[in-house]
Protein backbone atom coordinates (compact mmCIF):
# COMPACT_ATOMS: atom_id res chain seq x y z
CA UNK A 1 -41.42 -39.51 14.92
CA UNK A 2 -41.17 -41.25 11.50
CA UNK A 3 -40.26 -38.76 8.48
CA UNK A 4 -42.23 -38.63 5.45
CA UNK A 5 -38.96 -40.24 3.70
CA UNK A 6 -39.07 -43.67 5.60
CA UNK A 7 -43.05 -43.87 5.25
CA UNK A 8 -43.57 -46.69 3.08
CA UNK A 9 -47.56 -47.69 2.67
CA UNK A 10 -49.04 -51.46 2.59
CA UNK A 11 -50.84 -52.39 -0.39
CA UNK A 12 -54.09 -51.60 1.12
CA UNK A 13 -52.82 -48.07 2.20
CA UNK A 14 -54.37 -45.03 0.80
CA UNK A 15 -53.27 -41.08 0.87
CA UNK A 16 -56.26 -38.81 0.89
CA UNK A 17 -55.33 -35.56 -0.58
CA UNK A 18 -57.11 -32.01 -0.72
CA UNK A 19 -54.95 -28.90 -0.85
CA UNK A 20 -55.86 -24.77 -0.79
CA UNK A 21 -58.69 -25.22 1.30
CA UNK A 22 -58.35 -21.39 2.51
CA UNK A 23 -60.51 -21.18 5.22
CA UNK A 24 -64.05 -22.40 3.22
CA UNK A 25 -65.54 -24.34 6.23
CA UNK A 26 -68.40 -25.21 4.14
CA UNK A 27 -66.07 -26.61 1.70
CA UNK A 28 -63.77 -28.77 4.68
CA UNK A 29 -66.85 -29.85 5.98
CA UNK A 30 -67.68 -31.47 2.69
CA UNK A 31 -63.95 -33.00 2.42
CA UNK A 32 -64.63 -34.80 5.56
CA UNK A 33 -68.20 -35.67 4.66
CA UNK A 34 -67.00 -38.22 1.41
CA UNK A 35 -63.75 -39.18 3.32
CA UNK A 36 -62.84 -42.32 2.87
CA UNK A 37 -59.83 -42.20 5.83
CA UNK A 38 -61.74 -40.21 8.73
CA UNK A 39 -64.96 -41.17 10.76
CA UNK A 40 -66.04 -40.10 13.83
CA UNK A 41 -65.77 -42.34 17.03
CA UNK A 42 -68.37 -42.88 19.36
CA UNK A 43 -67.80 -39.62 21.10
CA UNK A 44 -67.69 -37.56 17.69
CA UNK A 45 -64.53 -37.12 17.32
CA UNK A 46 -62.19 -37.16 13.90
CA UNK A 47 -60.23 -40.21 13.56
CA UNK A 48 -58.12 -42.14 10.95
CA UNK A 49 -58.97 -45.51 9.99
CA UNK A 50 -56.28 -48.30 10.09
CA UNK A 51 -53.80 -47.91 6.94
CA UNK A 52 -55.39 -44.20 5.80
CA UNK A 53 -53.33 -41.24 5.21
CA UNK A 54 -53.69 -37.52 4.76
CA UNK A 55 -51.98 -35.03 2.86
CA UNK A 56 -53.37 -31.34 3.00
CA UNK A 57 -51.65 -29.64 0.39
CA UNK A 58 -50.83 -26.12 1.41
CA UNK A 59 -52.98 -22.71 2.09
CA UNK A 60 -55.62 -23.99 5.05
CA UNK A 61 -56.47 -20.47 5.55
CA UNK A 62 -57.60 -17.05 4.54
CA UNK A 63 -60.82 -16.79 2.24
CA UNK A 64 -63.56 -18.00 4.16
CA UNK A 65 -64.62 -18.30 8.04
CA UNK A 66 -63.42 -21.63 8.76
CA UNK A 67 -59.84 -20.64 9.70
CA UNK A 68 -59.47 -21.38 13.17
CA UNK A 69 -61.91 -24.69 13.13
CA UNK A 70 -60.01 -25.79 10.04
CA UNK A 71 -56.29 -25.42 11.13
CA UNK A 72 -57.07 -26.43 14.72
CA UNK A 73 -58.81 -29.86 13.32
CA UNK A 74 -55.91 -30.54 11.07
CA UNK A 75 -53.34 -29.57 13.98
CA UNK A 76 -55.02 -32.30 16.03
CA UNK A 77 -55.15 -35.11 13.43
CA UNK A 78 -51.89 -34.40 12.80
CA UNK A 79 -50.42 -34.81 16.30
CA UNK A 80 -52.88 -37.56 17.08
CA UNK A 81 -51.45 -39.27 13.57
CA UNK A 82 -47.77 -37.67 13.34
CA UNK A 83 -46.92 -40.75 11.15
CA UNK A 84 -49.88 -40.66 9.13
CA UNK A 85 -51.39 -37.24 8.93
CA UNK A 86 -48.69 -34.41 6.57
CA UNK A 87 -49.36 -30.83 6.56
CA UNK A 88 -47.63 -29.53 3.59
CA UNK A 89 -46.86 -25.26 4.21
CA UNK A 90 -48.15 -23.22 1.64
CA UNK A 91 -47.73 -19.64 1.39
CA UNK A 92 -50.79 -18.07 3.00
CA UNK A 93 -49.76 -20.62 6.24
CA UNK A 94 -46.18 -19.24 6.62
CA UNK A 95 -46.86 -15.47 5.90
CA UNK A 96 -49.08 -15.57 9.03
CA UNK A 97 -45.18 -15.14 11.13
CA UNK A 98 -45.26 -11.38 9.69
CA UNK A 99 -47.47 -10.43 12.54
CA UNK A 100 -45.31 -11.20 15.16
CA UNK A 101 -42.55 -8.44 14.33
CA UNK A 102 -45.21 -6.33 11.79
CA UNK A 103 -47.65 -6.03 14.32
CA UNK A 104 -45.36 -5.04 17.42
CA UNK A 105 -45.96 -1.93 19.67
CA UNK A 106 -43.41 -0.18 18.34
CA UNK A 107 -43.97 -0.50 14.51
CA UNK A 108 -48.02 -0.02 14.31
CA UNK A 109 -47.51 3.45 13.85
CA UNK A 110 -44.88 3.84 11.78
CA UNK A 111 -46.29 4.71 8.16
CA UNK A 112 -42.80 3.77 6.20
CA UNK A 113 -42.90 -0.24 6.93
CA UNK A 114 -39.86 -0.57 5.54
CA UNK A 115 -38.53 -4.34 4.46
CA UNK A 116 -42.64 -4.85 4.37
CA UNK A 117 -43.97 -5.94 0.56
CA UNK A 118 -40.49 -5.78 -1.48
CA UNK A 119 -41.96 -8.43 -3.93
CA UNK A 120 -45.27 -6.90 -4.88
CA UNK A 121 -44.06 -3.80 -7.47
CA UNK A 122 -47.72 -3.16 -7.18
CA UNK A 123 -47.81 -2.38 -3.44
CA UNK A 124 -50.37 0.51 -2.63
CA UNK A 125 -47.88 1.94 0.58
CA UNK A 126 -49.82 2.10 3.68
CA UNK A 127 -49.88 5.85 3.98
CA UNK A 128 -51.17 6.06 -0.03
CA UNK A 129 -53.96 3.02 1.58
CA UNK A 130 -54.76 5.56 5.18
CA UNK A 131 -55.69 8.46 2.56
CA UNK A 132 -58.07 6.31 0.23
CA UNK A 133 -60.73 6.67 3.22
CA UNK A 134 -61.74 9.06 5.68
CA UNK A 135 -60.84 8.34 9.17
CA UNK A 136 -58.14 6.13 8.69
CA UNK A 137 -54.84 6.88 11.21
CA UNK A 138 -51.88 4.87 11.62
CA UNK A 139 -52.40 2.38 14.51
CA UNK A 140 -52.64 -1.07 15.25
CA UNK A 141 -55.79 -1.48 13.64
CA UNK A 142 -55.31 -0.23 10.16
CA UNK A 143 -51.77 -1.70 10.14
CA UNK A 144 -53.44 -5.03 10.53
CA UNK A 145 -56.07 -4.35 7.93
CA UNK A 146 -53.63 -3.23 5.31
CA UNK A 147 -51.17 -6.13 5.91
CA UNK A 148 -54.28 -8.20 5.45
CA UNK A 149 -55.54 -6.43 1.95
CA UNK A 150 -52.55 -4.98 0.73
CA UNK A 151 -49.73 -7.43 1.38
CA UNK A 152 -51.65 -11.00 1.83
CA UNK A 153 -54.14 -11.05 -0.50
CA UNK A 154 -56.80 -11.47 2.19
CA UNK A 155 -59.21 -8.81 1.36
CA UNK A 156 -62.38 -10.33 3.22
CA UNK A 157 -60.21 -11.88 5.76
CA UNK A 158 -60.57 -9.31 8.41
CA UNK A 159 -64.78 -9.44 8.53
CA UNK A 160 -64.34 -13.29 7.93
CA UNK A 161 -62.45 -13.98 11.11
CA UNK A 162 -65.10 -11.54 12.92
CA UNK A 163 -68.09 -14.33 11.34
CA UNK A 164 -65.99 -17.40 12.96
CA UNK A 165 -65.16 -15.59 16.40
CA UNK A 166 -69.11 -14.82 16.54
CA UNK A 167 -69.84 -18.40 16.00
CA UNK A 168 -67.10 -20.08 18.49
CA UNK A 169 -68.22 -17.54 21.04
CA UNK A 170 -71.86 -18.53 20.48
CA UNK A 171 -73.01 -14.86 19.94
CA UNK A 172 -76.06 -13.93 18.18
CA UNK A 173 -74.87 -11.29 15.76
CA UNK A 174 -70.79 -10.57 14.69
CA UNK A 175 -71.37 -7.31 15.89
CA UNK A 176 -71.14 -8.44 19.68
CA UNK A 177 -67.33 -9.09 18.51
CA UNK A 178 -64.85 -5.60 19.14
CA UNK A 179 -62.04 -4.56 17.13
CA UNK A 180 -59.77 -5.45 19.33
CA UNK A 181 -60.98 -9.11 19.61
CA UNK A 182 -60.39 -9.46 15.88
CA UNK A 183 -57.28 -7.81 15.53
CA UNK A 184 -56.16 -9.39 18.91
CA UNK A 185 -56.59 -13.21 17.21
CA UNK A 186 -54.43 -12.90 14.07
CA UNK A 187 -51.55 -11.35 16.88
CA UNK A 188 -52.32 -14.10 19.40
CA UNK A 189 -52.37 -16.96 16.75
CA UNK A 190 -49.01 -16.36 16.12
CA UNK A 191 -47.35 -16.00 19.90
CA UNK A 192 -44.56 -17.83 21.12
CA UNK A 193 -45.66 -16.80 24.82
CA UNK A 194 -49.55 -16.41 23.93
CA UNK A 195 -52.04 -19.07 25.43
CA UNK A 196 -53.24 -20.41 22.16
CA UNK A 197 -50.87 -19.91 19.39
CA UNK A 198 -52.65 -22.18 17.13
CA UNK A 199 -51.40 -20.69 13.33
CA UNK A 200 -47.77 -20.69 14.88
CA UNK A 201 -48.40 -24.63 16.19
CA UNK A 202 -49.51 -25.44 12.40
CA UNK A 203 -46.73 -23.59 11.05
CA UNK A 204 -44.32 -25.64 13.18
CA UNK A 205 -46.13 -29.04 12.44
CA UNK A 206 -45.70 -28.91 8.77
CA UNK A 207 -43.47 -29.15 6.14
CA UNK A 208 -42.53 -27.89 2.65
CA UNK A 209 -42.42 -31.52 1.09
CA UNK A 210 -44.01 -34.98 1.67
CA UNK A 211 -42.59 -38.28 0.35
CA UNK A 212 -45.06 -41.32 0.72
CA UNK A 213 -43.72 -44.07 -1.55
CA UNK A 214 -43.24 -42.84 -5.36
CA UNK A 215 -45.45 -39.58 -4.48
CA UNK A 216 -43.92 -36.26 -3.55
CA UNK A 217 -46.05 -33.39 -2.47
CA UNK A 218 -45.23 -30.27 -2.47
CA UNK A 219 -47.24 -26.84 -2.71
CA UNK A 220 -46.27 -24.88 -5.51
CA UNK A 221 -44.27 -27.69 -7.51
CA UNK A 222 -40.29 -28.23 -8.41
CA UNK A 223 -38.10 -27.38 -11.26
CA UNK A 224 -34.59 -27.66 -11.74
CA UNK A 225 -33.69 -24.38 -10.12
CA UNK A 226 -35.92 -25.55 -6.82
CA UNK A 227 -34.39 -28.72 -6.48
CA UNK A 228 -31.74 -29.13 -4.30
CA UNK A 229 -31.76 -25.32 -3.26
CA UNK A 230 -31.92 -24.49 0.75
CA UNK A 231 -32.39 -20.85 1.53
CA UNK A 232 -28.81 -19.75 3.28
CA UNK A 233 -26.94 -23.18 1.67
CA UNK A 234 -24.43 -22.29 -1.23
CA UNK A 235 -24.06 -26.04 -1.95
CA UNK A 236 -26.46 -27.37 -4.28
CA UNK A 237 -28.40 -31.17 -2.75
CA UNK A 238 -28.09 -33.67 -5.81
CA UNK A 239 -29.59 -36.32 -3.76
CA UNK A 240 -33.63 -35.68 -3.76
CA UNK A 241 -34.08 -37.69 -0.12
CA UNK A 242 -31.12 -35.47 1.53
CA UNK A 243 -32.64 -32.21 -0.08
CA UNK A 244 -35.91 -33.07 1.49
CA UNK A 245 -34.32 -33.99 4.70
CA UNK A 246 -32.08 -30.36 4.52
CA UNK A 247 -34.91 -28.01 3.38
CA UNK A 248 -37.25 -30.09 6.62
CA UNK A 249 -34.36 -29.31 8.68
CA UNK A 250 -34.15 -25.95 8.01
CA UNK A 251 -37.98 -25.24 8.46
CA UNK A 252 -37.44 -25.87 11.88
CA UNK A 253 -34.45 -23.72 12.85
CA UNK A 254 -36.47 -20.94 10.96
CA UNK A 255 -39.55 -21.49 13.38
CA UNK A 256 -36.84 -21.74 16.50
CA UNK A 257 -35.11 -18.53 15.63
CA UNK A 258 -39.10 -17.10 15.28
CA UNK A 259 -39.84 -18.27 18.57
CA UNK A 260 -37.04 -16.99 20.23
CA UNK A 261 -37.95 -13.62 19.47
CA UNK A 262 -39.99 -11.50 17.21
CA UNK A 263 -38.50 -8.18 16.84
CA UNK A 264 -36.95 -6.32 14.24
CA UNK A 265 -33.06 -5.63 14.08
CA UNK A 266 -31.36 -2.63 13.28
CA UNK A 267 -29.77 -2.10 9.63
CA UNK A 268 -26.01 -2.96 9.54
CA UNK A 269 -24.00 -0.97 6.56
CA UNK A 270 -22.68 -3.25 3.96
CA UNK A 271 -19.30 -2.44 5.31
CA UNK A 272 -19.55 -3.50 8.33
CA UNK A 273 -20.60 -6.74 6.67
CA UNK A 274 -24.42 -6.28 6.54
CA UNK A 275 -27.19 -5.89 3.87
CA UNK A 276 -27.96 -2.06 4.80
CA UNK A 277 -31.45 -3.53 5.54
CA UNK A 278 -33.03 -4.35 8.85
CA UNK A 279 -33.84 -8.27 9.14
CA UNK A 280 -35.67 -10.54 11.75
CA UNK A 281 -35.73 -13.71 13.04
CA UNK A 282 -37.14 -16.05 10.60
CA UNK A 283 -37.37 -14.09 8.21
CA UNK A 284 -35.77 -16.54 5.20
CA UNK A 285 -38.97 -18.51 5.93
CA UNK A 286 -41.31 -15.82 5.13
CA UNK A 287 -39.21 -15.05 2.47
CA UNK A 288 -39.05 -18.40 1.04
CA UNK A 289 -43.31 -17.90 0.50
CA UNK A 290 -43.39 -14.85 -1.23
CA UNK A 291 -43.05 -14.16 -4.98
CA UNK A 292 -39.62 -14.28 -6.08
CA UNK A 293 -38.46 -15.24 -2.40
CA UNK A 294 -35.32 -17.12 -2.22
CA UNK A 295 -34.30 -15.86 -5.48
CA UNK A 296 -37.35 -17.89 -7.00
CA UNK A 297 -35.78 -21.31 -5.64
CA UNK A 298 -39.03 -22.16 -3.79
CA UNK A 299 -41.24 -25.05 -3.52
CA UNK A 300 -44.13 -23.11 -2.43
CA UNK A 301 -44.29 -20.69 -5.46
CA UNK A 302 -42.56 -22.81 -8.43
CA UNK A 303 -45.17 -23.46 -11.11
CA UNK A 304 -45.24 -26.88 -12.51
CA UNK A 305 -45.14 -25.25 -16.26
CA UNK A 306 -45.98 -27.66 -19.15
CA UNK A 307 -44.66 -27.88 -22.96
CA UNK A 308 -47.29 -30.38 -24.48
CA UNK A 309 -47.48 -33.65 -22.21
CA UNK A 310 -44.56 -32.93 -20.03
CA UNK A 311 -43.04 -30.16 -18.01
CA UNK A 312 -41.09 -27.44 -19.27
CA UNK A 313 -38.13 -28.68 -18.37
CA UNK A 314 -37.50 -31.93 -19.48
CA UNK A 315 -34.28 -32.12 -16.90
CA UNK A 316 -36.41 -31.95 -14.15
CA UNK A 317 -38.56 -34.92 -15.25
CA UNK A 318 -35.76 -37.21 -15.71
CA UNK A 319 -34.86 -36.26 -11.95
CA UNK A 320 -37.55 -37.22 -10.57
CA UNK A 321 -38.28 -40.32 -12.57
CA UNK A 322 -34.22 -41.48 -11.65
CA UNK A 323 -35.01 -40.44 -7.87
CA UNK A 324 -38.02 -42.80 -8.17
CA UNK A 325 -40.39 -40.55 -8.30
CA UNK A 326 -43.69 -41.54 -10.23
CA UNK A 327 -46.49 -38.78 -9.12
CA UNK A 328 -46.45 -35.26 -8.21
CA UNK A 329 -49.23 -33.57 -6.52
CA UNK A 330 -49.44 -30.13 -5.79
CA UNK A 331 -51.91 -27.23 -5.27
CA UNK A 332 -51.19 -23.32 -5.48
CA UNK A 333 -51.77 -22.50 -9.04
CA UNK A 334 -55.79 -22.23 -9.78
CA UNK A 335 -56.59 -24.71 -12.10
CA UNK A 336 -60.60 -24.32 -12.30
CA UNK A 337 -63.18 -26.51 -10.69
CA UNK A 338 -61.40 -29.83 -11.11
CA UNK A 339 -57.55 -30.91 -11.28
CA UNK A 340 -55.46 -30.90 -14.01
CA UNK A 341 -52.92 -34.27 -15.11
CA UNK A 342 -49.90 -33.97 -16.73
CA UNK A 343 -49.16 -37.24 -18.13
CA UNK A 344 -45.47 -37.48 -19.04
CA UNK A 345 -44.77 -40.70 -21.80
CA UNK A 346 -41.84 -41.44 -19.09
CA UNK A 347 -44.49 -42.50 -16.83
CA UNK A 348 -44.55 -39.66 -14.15
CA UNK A 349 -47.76 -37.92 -13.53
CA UNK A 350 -48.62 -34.77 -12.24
CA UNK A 351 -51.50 -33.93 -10.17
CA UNK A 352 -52.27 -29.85 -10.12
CA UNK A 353 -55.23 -29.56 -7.91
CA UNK A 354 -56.00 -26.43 -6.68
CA UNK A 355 -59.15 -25.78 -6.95
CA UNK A 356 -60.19 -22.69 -4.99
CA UNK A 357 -61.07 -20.49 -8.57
CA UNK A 358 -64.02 -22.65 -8.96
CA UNK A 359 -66.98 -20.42 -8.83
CA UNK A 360 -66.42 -16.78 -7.84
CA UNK A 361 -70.01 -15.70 -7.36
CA UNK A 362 -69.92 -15.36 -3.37
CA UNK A 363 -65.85 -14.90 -3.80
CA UNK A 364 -66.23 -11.28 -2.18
CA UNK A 365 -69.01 -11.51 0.16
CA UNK A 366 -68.02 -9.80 3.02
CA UNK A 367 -68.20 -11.53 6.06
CA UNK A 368 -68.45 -15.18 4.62
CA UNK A 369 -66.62 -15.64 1.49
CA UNK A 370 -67.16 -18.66 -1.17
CA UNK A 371 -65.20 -19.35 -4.06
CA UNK A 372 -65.83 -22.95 -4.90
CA UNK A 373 -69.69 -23.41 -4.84
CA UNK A 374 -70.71 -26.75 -5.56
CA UNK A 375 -67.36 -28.21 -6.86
CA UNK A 376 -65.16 -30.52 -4.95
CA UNK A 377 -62.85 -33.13 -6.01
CA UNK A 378 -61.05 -36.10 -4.27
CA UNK A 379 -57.94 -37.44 -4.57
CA UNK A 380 -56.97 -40.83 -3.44
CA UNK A 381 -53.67 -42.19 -3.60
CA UNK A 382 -52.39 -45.61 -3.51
CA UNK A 383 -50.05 -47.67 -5.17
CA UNK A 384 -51.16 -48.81 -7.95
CA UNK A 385 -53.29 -46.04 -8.93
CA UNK A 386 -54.57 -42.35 -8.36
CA UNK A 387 -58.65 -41.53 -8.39
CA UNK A 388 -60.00 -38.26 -8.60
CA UNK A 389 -63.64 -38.21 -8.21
CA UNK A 390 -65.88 -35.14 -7.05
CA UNK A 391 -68.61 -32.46 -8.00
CA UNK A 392 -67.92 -29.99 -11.08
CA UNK A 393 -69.14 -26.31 -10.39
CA UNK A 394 -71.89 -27.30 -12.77
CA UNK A 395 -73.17 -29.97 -10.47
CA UNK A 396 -72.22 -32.65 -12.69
CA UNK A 397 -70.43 -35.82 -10.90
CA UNK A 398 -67.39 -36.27 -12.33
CA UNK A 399 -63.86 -38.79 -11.93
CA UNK A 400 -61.37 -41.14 -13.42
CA UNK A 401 -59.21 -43.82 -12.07
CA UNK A 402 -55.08 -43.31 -13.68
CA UNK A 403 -53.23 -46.38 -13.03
CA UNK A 404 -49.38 -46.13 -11.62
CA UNK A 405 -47.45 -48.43 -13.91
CA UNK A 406 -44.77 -48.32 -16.00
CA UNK A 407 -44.90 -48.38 -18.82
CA UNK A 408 -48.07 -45.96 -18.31
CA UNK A 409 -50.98 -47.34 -19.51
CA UNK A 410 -52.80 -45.10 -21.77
CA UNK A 411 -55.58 -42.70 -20.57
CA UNK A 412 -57.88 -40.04 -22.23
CA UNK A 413 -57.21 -37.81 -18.74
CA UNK A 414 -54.09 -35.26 -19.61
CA UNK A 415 -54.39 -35.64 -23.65
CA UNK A 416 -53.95 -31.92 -25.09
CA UNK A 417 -55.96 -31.87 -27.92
CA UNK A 418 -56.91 -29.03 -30.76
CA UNK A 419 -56.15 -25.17 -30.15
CA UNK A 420 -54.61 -25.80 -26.56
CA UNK A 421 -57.70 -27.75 -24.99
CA UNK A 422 -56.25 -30.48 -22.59
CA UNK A 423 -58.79 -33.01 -21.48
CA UNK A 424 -59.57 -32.94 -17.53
CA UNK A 425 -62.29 -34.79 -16.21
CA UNK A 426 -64.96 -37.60 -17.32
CA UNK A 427 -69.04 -36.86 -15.85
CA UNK A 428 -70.99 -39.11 -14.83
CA UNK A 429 -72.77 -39.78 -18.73
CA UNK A 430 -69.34 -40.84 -19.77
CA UNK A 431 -68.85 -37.35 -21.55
CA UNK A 432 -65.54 -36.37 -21.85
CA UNK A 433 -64.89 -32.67 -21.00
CA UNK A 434 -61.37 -30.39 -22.42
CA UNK A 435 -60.73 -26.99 -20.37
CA UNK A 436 -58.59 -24.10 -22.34
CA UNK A 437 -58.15 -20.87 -20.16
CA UNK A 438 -57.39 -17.56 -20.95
CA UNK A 439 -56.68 -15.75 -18.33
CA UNK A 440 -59.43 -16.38 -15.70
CA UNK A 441 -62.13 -17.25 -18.76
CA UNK A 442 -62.46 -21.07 -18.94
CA UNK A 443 -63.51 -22.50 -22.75
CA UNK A 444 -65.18 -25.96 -22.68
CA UNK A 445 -64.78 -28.72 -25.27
CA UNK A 446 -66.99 -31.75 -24.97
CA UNK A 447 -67.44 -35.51 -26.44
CA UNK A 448 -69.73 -38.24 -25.45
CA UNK A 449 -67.35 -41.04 -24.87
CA UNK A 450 -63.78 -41.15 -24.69
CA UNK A 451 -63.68 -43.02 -28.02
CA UNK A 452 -64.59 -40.00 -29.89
CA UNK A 453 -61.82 -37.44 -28.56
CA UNK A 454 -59.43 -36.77 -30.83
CA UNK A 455 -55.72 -38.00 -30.64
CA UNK A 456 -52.95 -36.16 -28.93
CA UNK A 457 -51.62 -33.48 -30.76
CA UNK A 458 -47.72 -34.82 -32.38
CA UNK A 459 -45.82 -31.89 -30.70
CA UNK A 460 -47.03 -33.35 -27.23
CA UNK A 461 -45.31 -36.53 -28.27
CA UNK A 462 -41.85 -35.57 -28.14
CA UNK A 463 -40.13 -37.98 -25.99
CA UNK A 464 -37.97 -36.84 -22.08
C-alpha cells in the first residue's frame, strides 16, 4: 500500500477534508450530500471518483448517534481506497482501546481504577461518581458509564449509542435495546477476538499524520516540541518525512502489542527497574491522546497557537516551510461555526477547522445529541488553491477561494484586525464577517465588501 509520503496528486486532483465529525449522522450525511469526491454507484453504494481524495481529520465519534454508521462507512472507503482515502486518529478514536483492559472481568468492580484518569486533576473518582445517585454499585455497567462521562468526555454517549442500536436493529422504540446490548457494543467494538471489532479496525487503519503534496494533516497541530518526538524514542527525527514515517511505524506496533492482549500488568518497584505503576499493552498510544500525554509531545493535542499572523513559534514555521510544507490543516480545537486561516507572510497557511462548537442548542439532548445545527463547511484541497465553502450557524452561505503560491497572494481571509477580531469567512452578499472569542462567547464584526475592512494590524506584520 502506498504511504501518504509518496502520494503525489495530478493537477486535476482534489483532497476533500472534514474533521471532528463526532458521531453527528445528520451532520455526515450532509458532508456526503455536497461532496464533490463520492457518489453513489448504481447499486447505492459510496464511491470515489477518479483523482478525488479524502482526509477525515480526527474524532469520527462520540456526540451524536451516528457512531457505528459513520466509522464503519469511512472504514470501508478507506480499504476500498487505501491510496486515496486517510483517516487521521484523533483523540476520542484512540481512547476507545481503554475498554479492552478497563472494562475486563476482573477490574469492573474494583472502585480504586488506579492508572485510570492521571491527566484530568479534575477527575470526580468513580466511588465519589457511585454515591452522587441512588442505586449505583460497582459493576460492569456503571464502570462503563463513568469511563464514558467522567474520563471521555462523552456524557450523552451512552443513551446515544442505545438511539443508533435501535435504528440498525430496526426496533420501534430504544427501549427494546437492554443494558447489556449497549454496554456489550463499546466492549465488542474494541475486540481483538470479537466478531465485529469495528472501532479497533478504524483505530488500526489510521494514522496520526497525512502528507499529500505540500499539505500535512494532522489532528491537534505541531510545534517544535511535537516535531520529531516518538513516544519511547530518545533521539529526536530532524527529517519531517522520516518522523512521519517513525511516529506511522510506531502506531502500528502500539495496535499489535493491543491486540496481543488486553490485560493489565502487575506494578514492578522502581528498583527492580520499573515505574512502581501497573502498565498495559498499548498503553503509550492511549497515552499519546490524552492531555499532557507523552509529556505534551503529541500531534493529537498540540494547539496550533498564533502571535498575530503566524504561529507562536516562529521556529516551527520555518520548519515546515524548509520541509516544503505550504498548508496545515487540522481539527481538535473548536473554532466556532466556520474555520479559522492563519496566513503566515512566509506563505504557509493554516487551516483550523473544527467545527463541532457550532450551535449548542440540542448539544445535551439525551439520546440524540446536536452541536452544529445548520453550519457546515467544506474544504477542498488542490494544488493551486484551498476553498472553504459551507453554511454558517446563521444560515447564511458562506466561502472563499485562498490561492497556494508563493509569494502568497494577498487575501482579506486570516487578517486580524482591531481589538483581536481576525476575519473568517465571506457570505454570500459579499459581507465580510471578523470572529473574537472569549471563552465560549463569540463577538461578531461585520463589513459589506472586503474593500472596507480595515488593514492588518502592524504587530501581525512582523516577519518569520
Amino acid at each position: 500500500m502506498t504511504t501518504t509520503l509518496e502520494i503525489k496528486m495530478s493537477d486535476d486532483a482534489v483532497v476533500e477534508y472534514f474533521t471532528d465529525v463526532e458521531g453527528n449522522w445528520d451532520y455526515f450525511t450532509s458532508i456526503l450530500e455536497r461532496s464533490k469526491v463520492l457518489r453513489k454507484d448504481g447499486a447505492g453504494e459510496w464511491i470515489l471518483v477518479d483523482d478525488g481524495y479524502i482526509v477525515h481529520g480526527g474524532d469520527a465519534c462520540d456526540k451524536g448517534s451516528g457512531d457505528i454508521r459513520i466509522i464503519k462507512l469511512l472504514t470501508k472507503l478507506k480499504r476500498q481506497y487505501p491510496d486515496r482515502v486517510f483517516l487521521i486518529l484523533g483523540n476520542r478514536d484512540t481512547n476507545k482501546l481503554r475498554f479492552g483492559s478497563e472494562m475486563a472481568e476482573a477490574e469492573v468492580n474494583d472502585t480504586v481504577k488506579e492508572g485510570i484518569g492521571y491527566w484530568d486533576a479534575k477527575l470526580k473518582p468513580f466511588t465519589e461518581w457511585l454515591a452522587a445517585e441512588e442505586g449505583r454499585e460497582p459493576g460492569a455497567l456503571t464502570t462503563l458509564q463513568w469511563m464514558l462521562e467522567c474520563t471521555m468526555g462523552c456524557q450523552t454517549t451512552y443513551e446515544s449509542r442505545r438511539t443508533e442500536l435501535s435504528i440498525l436493529g430496526g426496533h420501534e422504540s430504544r427501549d427494546a435495546l437492554t443494558d447489556q446490548e449497549v454496554l456489550d457494543s463499546f466492549v465488542e467494538s474494541v475486540n481483538p477476538a470479537g466478531s465485529d471489532p469495528w472501532m479497533l479496525d478504524y483505530i488500526k487503519l489510521g494514522q496520526f499524520s497525512a502528507l499529500i503534496n505540500d499539505t500535512l494533516f494532522v489532528h491537534g497541530g505541531v510545534s517544535m516540541e511535537t516535531i520529531g518526538a516518538v513516544p519511547g524514542v530518545e533521539q529526536v527525527q530532524t527529517d519531517l518525512r522520516e518522523w512521519l514515517r517513525e511516529l506511522d511505524l510506531w502506531k502500528v506496533q502500539q495496535c499489535a502489542a493491543y491486540e496481543e492482549t488486553q490485560t493489565w500488568e502487575p506494578a514492578v518497584d522502581s528498583e527492580s527497574g520499573g515505574s512502581g505503576k501497573r502498565t498495559r499493552s498499548g498503553n503509550a498510544i492511549m497515552d499519546y491522546c490524552v492531555p499532557g500525554g507523552n509529556g505534551g509531545k503529541t500531534v493529537v493535542y498540540t494547539a496550533m497557537k498564533s502571535f498575530g499572523e503566524r504561529p507562536e513559534d516562529k521556529r516551527c514555521e520555518k520548519f515546515l516551510m524548509d520541509a516544503g510544507v505550504s498548508r496545515v490543516v487540522v481539527g481538535h480545537q473548536p473554532q466556532g461555526d466556520c474555520p479559522h486561516v492563519m496566513r503566515c507572510k512566509s506563505g504557509l497557511d493554516i487551516f483550523m477547522c473544527d467545527t463541532s462548537y457550532s450551535d449548542m442548542t440540542k448539544a445535551n439532548h439525551p439520546t440524540d445529541p446536536d452541536n452544529r445545527g445548520k453550519a457546515i463547511s467544506m474544504i477542498w484541497i488542490r494544488d493551486v488553491s484551498t476553498v472553504v465553502e459551507g453554511t454558517l450557524s446563521s444560515g447564511q452561505k458562506h466561502g472563499y477561494t485562498l490561492l497556494n503560491m508563493k509569494p502568497p497572494v494577498p487575501h482579506v481571509i486570516g487578517r486580524h484586525v482591531d481589538n483581536g477580531f481576525v476575519v473568517r469567512t465571506i457570505v454570500e452578499d459579499q459581507t465580510v464577517i471578523a470572529y473574537r472569542f472569549e471563552g465560549f462567547k463569540k463577538l461578531t464584526k461585520e463589513w459589506p465588501s472586503i474593500t472596507s475592512v480595515p488593514a492588518a494590524l502592524a504587530a501581525a506584520e512582523e516577519d518569520v
